[in-house]
N, C-alpha and C. Protein backbone atom coordinates (compact mmCIF):
# COMPACT_ATOMS: atom_id res chain seq x y z
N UNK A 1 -21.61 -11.25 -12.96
CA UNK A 1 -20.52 -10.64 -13.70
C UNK A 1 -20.22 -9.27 -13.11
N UNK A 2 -19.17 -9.23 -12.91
CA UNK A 2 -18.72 -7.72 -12.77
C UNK A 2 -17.75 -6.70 -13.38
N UNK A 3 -18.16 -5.59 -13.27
CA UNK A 3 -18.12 -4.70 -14.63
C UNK A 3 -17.08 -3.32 -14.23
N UNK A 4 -15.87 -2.92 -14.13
CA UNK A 4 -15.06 -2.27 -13.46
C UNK A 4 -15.43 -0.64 -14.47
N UNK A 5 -15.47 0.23 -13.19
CA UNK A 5 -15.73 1.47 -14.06
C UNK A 5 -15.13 3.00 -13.11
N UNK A 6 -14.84 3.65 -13.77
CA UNK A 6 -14.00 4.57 -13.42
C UNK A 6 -14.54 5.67 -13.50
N UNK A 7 -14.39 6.62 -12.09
CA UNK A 7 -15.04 7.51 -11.53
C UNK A 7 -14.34 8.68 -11.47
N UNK A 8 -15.34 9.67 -11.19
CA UNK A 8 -13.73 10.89 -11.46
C UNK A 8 -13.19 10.65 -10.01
N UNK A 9 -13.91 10.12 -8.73
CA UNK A 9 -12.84 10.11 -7.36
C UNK A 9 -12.54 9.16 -7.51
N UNK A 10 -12.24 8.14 -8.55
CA UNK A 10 -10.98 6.72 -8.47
C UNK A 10 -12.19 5.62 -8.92
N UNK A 11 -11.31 4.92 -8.46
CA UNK A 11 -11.69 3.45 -8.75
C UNK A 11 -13.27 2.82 -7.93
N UNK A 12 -14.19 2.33 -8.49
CA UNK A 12 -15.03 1.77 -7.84
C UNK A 12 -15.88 0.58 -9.21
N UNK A 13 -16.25 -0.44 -8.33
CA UNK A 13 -16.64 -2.17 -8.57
C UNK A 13 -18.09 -1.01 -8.66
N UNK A 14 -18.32 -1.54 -9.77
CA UNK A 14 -20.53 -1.27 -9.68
C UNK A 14 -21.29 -2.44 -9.41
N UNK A 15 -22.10 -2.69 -8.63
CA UNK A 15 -22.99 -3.47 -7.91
C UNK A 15 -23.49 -3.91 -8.88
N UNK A 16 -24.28 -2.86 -10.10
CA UNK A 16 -25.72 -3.24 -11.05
C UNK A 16 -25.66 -2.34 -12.12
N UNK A 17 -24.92 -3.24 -13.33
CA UNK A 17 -25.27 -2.28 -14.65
C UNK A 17 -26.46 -2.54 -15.34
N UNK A 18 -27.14 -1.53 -16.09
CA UNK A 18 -28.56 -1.66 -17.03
C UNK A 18 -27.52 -2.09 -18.39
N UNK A 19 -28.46 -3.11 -18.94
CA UNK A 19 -28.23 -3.79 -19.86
C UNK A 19 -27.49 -2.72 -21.47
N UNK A 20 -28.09 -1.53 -21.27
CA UNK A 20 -27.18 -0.58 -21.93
C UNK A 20 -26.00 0.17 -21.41
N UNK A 21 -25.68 -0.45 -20.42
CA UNK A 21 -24.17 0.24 -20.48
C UNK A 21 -24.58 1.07 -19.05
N UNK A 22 -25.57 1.86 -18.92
CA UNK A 22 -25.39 3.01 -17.60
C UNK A 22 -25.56 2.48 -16.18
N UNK A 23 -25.29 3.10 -15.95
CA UNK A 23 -25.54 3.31 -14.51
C UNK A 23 -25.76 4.50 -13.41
N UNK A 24 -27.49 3.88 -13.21
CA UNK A 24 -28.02 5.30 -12.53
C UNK A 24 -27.28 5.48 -10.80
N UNK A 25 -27.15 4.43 -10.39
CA UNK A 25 -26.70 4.45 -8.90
C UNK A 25 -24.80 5.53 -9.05
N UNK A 26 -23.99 5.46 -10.59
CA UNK A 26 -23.25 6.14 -10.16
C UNK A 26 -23.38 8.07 -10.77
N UNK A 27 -24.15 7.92 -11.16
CA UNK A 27 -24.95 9.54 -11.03
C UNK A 27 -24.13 9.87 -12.46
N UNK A 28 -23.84 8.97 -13.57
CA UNK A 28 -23.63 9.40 -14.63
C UNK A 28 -22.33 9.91 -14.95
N UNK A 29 -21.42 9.70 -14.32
CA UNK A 29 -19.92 10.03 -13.88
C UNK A 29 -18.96 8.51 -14.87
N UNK A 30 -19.67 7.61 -14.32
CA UNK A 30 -18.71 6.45 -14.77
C UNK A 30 -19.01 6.11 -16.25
N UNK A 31 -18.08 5.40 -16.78
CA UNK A 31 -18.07 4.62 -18.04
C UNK A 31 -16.97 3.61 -18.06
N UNK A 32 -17.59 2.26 -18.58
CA UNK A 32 -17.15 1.24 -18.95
C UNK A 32 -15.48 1.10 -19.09
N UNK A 33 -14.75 0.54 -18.43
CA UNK A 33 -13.24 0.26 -18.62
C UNK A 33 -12.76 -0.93 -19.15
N UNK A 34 -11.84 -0.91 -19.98
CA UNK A 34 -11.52 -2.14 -20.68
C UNK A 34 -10.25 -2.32 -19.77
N UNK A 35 -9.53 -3.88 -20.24
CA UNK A 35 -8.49 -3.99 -19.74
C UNK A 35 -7.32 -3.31 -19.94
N UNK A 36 -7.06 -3.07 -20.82
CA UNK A 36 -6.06 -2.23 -21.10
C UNK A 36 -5.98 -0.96 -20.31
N UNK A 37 -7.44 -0.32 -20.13
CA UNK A 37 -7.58 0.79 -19.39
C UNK A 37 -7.12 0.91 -18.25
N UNK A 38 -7.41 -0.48 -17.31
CA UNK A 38 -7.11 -0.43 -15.96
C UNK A 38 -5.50 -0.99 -15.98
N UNK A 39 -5.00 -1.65 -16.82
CA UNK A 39 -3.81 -1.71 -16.82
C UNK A 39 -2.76 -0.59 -16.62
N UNK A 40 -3.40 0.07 -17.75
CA UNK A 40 -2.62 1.79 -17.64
C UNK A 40 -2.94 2.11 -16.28
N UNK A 41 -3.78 2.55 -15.95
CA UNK A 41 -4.40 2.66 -14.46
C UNK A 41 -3.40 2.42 -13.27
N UNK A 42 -2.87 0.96 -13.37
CA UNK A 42 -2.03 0.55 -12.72
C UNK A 42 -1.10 0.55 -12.73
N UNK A 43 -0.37 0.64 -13.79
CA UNK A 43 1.04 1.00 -14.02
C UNK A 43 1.13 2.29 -13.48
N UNK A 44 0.31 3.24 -14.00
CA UNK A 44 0.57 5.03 -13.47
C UNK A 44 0.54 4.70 -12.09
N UNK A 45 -0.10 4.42 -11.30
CA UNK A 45 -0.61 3.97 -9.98
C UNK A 45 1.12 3.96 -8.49
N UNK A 46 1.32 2.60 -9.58
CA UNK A 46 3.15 1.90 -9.46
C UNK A 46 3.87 3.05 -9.50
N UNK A 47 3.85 3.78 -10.58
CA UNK A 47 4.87 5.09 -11.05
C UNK A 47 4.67 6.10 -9.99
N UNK A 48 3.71 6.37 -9.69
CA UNK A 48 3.30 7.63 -8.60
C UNK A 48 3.87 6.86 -7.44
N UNK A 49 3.62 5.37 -6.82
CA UNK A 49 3.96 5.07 -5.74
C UNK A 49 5.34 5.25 -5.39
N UNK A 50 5.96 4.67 -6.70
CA UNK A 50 7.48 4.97 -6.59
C UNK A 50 8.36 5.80 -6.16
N UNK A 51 7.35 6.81 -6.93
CA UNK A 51 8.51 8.41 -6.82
C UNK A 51 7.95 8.96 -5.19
N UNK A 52 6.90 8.27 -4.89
CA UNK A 52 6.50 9.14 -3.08
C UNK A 52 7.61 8.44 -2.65
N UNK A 53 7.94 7.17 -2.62
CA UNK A 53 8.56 6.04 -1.80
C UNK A 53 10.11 6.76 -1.96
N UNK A 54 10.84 7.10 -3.27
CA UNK A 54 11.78 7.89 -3.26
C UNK A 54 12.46 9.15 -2.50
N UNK A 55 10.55 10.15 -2.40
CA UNK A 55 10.92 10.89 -2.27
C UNK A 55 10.90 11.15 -0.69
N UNK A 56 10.77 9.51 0.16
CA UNK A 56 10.30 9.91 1.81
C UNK A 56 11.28 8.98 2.15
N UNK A 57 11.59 7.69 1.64
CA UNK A 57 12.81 7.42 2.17
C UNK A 57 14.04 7.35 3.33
N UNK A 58 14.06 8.84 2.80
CA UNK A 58 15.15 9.37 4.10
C UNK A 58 14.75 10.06 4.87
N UNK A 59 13.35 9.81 5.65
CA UNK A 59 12.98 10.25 6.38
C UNK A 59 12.85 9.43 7.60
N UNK A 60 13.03 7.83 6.95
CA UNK A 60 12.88 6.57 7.68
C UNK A 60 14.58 5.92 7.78
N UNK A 61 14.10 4.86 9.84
CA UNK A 61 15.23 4.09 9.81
C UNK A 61 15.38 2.64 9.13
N UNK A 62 14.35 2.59 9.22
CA UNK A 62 13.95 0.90 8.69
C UNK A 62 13.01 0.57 7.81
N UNK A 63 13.72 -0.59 6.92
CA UNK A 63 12.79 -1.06 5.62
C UNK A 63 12.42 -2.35 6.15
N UNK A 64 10.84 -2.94 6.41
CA UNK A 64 10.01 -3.85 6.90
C UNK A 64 9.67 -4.87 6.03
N UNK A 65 9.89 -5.82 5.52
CA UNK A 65 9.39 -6.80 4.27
C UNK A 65 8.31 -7.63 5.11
N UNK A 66 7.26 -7.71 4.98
CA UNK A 66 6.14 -9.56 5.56
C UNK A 66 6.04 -10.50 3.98
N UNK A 67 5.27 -10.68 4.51
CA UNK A 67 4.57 -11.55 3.59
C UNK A 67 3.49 -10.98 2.38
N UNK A 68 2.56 -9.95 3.34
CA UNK A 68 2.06 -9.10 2.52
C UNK A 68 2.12 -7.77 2.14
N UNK A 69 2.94 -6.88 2.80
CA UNK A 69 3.01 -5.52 2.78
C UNK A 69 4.93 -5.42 2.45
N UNK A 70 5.22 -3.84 2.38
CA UNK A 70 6.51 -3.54 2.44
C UNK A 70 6.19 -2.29 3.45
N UNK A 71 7.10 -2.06 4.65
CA UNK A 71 7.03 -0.87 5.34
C UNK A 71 8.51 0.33 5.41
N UNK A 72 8.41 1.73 5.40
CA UNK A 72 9.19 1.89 5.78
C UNK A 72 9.05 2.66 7.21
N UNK A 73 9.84 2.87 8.35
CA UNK A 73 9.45 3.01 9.80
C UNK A 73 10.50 3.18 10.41
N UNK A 74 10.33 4.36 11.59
CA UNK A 74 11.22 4.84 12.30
C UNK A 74 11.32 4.37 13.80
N UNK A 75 10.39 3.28 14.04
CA UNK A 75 10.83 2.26 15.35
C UNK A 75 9.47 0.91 14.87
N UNK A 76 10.67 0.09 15.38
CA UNK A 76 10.41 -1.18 14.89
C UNK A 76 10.47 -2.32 15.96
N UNK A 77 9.98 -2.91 16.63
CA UNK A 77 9.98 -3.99 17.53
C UNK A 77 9.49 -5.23 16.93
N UNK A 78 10.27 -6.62 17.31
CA UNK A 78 9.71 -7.49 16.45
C UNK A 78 9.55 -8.87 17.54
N UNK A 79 8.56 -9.35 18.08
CA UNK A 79 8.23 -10.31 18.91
C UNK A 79 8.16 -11.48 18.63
N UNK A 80 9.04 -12.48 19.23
CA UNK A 80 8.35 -13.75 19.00
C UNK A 80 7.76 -14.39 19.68
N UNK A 81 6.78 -15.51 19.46
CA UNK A 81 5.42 -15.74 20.44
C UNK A 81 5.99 -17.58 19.72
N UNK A 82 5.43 -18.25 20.87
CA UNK A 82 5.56 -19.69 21.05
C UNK A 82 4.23 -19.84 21.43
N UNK A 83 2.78 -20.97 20.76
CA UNK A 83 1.59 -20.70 21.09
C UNK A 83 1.45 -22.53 20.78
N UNK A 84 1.21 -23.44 21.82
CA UNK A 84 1.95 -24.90 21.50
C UNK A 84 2.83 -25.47 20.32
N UNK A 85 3.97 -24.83 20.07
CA UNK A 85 4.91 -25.40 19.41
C UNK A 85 4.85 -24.54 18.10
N UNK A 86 4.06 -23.60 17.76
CA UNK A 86 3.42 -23.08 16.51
C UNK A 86 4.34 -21.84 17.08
N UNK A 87 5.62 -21.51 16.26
CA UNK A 87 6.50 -20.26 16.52
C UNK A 87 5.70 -19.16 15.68
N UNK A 88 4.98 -17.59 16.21
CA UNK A 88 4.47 -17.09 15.16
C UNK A 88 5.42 -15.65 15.57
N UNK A 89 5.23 -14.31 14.92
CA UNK A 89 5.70 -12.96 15.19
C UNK A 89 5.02 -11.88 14.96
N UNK A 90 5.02 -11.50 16.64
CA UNK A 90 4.10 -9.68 16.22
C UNK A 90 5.06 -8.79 16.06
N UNK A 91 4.92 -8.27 15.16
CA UNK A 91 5.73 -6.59 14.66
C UNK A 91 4.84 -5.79 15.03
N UNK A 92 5.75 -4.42 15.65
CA UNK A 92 4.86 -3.80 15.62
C UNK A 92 6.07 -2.49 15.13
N UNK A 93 5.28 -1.38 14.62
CA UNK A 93 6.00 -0.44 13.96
C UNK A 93 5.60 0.62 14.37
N UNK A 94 6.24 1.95 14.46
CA UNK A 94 5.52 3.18 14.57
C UNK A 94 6.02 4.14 13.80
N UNK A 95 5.23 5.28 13.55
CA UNK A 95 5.89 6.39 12.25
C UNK A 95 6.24 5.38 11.26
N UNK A 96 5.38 5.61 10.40
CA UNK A 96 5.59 4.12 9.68
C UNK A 96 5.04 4.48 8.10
N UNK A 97 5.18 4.12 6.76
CA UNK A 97 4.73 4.57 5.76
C UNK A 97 4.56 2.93 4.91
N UNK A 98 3.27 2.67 4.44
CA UNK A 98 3.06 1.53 3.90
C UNK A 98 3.13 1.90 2.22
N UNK A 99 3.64 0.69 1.49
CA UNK A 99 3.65 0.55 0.18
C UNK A 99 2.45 -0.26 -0.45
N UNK A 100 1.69 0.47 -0.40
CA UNK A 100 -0.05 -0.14 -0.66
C UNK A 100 -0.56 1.06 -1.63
N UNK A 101 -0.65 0.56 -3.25
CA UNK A 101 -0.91 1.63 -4.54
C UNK A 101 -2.22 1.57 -4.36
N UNK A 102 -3.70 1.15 -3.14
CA UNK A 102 -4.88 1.16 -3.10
C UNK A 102 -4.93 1.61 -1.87
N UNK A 103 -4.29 1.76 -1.50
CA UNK A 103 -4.77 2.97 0.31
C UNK A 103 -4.67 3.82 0.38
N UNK A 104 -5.86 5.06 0.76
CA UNK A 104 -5.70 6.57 0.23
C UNK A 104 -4.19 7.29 1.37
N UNK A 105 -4.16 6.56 2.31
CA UNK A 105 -3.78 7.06 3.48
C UNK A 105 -1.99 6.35 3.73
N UNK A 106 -0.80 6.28 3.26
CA UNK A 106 -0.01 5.61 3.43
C UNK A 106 0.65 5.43 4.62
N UNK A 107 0.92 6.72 5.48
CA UNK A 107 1.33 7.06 6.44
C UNK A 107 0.73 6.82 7.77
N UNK A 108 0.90 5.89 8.78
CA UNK A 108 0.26 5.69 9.37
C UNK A 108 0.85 5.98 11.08
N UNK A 109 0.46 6.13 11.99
CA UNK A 109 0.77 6.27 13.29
C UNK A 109 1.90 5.19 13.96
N UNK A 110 0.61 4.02 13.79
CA UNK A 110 1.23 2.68 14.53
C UNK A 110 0.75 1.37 13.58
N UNK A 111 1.33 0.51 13.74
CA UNK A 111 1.29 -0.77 12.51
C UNK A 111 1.53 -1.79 13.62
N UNK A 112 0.67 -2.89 13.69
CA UNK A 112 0.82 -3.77 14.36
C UNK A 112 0.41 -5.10 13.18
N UNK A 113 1.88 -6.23 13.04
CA UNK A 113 1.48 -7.23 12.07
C UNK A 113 1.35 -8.46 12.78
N UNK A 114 0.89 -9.59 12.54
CA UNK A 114 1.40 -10.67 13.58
C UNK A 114 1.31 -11.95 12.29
N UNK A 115 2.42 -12.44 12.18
CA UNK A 115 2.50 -13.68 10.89
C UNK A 115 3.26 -14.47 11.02
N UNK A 116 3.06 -16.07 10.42
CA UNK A 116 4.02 -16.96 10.77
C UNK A 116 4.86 -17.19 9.27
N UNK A 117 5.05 -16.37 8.72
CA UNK A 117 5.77 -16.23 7.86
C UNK A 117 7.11 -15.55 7.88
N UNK A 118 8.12 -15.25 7.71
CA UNK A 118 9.17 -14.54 7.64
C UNK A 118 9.13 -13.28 7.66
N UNK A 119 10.01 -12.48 8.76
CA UNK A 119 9.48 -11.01 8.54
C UNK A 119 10.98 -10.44 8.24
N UNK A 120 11.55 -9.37 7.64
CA UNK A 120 12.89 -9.05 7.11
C UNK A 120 13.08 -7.20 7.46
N UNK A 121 13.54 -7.17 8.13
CA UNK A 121 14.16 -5.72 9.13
C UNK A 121 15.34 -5.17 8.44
N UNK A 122 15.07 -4.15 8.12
CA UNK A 122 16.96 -3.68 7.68
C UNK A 122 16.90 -2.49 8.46
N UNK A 123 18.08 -1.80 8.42
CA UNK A 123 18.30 -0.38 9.26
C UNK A 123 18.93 0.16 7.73
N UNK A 124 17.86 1.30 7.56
CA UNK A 124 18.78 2.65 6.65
C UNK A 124 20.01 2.94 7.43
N UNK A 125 20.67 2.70 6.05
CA UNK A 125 21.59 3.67 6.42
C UNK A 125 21.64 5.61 5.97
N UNK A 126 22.02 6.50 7.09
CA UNK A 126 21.56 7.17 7.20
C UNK A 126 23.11 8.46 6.89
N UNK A 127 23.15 8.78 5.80
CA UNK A 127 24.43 9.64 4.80
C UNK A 127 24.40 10.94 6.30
N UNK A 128 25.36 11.38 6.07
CA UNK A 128 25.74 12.77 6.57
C UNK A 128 24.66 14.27 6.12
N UNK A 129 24.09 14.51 6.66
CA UNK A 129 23.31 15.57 6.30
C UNK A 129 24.24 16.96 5.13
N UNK A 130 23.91 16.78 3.90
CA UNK A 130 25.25 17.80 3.34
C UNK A 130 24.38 19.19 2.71
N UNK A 131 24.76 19.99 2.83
CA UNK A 131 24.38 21.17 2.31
C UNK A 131 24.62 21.43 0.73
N UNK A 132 23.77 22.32 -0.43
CA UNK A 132 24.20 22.11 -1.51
C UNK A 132 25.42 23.27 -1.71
N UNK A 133 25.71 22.86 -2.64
CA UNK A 133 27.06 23.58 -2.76
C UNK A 133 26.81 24.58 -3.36
C-alpha cells in the first residue's frame, strides 16, 4: 500500500509508514494526505501552470502538441524516418518551455521527441510590439 504525504519541499511517495501514522525516514516534516488534499494540490498546481504559460507565451514562435507533452519553442524541426515500412518522427526543438505541472525545471535548452503518433506545429502569431499609452 502506498501512502502519499506532503513535505514542506513538495510532493514525495513514502517507501515505509509505522503503523501509527509516522515516519522516521521523513524527519518528521510529513503528514498523512487525503484525497481531497492532493486534489487541491493539483488543481493549484494547473492554476500556477497556467498563469507561467500566459505569462511566457510571447516569448515563443511555436506551439508543439505529441502525444504526451505540450511545448512552446522558438525553433522547431520535425523529421520523418521510414524504418521497414513503420513511418515514425523525430522532433527536435530548441529554446523550448514544457507544460509538465511535475517538473521543477520547465525551460529547457534542447528537446528531442521521436513518436509514431501525430505531432501538431503551429507558428505564433507574433502582434506588433506596442508601447503603453
Amino acid at each position: 500500500t502506498q501512502t502519499w504525504w506532503l513535505r514542506e519541499s513538495g510532493w514525495n511517495n513514502a517507501r515505509a509508514v509505522r503503523d501509527d501514522g509516522r515516519s522516521d525516514e521523513l524527519g518528521g516534516l510529513a503528514k498523512p494526505m487525503s484525497a481531497e488534499d492532493l486534489e487541491k494540490y493539483e488543481t493549484e498546481m494547473e492554476l500556477s501552470l497556467y498563469r507561467e504559460y500566459r505569462d511566457i507565451v510571447g516569448q515563443f514562435s511555436y506551439v508543439v502538441e505529441t502525444e504526451r507533452r505540450f511545448y512552446l519553442a522558438n525553433t522547431v524541426e520535425l523529421l520523418p524516418h521510414n524504418s521497414d515500412g513503420e513511418i515514425y518522427f523525430e522532433l527536435r526543438m530548441s529554446d523550448a518551455w514544457v507544460w509538465d505541472m511535475y517538473r521543477p525545471a520547465r525551460f529547457v535548452k534542447y528537446v528531442r521527441v521521436v513518436t509514431f503518433k501525430d505531432v501538431n506545429i503551429e507558428e505564433l502569431d507574433k502582434p506588433d510590439l506596442r508601447l503603453p499609452d
